[in-house]
C-alpha atoms as a PDB file:
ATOM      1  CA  UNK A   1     -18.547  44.894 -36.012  1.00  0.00           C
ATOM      2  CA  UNK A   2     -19.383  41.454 -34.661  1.00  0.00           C
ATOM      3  CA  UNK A   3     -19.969  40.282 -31.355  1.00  0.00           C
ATOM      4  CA  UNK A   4     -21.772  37.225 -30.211  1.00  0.00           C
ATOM      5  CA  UNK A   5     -22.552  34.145 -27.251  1.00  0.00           C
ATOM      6  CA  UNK A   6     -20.143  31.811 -28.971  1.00  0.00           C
ATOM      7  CA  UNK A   7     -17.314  33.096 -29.844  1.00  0.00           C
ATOM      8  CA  UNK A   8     -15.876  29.250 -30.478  1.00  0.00           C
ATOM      9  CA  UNK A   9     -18.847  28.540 -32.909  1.00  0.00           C
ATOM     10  CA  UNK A  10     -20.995  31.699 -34.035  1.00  0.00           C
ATOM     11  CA  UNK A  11     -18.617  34.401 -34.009  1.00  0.00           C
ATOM     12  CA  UNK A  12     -15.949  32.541 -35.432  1.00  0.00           C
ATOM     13  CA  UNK A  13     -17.944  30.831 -38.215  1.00  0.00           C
ATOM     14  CA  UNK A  14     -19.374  33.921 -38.998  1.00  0.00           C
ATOM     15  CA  UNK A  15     -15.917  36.201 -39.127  1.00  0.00           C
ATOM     16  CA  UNK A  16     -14.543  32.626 -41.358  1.00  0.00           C
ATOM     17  CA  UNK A  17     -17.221  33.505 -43.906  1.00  0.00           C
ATOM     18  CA  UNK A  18     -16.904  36.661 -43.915  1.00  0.00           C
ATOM     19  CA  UNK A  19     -12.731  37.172 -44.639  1.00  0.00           C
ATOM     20  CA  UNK A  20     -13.306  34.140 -47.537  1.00  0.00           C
ATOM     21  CA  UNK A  21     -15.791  36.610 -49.636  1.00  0.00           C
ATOM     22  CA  UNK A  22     -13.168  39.227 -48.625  1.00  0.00           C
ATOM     23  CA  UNK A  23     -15.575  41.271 -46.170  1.00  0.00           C
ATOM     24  CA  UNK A  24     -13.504  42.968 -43.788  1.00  0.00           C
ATOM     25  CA  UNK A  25     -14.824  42.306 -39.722  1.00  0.00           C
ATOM     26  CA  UNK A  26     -13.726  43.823 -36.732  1.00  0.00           C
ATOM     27  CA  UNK A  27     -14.671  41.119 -33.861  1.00  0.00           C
ATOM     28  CA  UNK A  28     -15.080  42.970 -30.444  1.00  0.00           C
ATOM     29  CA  UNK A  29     -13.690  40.178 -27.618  1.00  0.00           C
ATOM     30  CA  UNK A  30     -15.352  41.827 -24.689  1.00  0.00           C
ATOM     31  CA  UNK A  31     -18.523  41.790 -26.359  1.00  0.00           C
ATOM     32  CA  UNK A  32     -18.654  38.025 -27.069  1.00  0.00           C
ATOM     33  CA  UNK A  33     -18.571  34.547 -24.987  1.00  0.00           C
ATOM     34  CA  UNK A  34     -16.953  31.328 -25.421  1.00  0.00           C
ATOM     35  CA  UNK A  35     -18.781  27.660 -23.782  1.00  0.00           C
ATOM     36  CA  UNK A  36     -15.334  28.193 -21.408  1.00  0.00           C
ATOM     37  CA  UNK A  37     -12.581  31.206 -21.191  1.00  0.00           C
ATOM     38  CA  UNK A  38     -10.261  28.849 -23.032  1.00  0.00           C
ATOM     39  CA  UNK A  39     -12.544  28.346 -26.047  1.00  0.00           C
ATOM     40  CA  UNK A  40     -13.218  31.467 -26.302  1.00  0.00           C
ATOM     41  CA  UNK A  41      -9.307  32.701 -26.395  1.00  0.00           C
ATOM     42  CA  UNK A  42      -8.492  29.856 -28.868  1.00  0.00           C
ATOM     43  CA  UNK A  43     -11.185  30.563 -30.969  1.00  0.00           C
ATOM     44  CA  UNK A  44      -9.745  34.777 -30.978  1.00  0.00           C
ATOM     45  CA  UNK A  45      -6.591  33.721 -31.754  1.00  0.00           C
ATOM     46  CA  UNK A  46      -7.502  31.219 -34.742  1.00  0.00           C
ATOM     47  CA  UNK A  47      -9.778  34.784 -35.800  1.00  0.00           C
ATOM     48  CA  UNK A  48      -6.408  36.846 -35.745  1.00  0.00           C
ATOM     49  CA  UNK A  49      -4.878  33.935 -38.022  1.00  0.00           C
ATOM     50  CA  UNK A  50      -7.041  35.763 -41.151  1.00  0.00           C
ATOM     51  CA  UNK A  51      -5.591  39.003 -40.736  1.00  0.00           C
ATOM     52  CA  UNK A  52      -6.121  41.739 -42.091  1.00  0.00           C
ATOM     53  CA  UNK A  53      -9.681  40.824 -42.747  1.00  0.00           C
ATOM     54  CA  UNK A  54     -10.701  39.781 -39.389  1.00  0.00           C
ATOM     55  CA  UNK A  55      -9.881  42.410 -36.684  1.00  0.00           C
ATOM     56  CA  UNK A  56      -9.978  41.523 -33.051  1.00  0.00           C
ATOM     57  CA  UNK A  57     -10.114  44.516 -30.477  1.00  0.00           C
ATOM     58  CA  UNK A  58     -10.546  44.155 -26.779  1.00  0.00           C
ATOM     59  CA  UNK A  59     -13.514  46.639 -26.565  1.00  0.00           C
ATOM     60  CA  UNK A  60     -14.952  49.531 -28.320  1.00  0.00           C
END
């Protein structure tokens, strides 16, 4: 599970890393923040892009 305060930086560099050394993340949106709602959708969507590694679910 990940979750995080920047979903546009952190989270998503973090879930990025992860899915290249073929670790499998689940990224929990309600349980991370983006600097604005926008960055913080764009940067979920780009994290459902590496599918089936990275996981998004709303909440838990």
């Amino acid at each position: 599970m990940l979750t995080g305060v920047s979903t546009d930086c952190c989270v998503l560099s973090t879930a990025l890393a992860a899915a290249d050394a073929g670790v499998r993340v689940t990224v929990v949106a309600e349980a991370c923040a983006g600097a604005s709602d926008d960055d913080h959708a764009r940067a979920l969507d780009a994290m459902r892009l590496y599918a089936p590694l990275v996981t998004v679910v709303d909440s838990l």
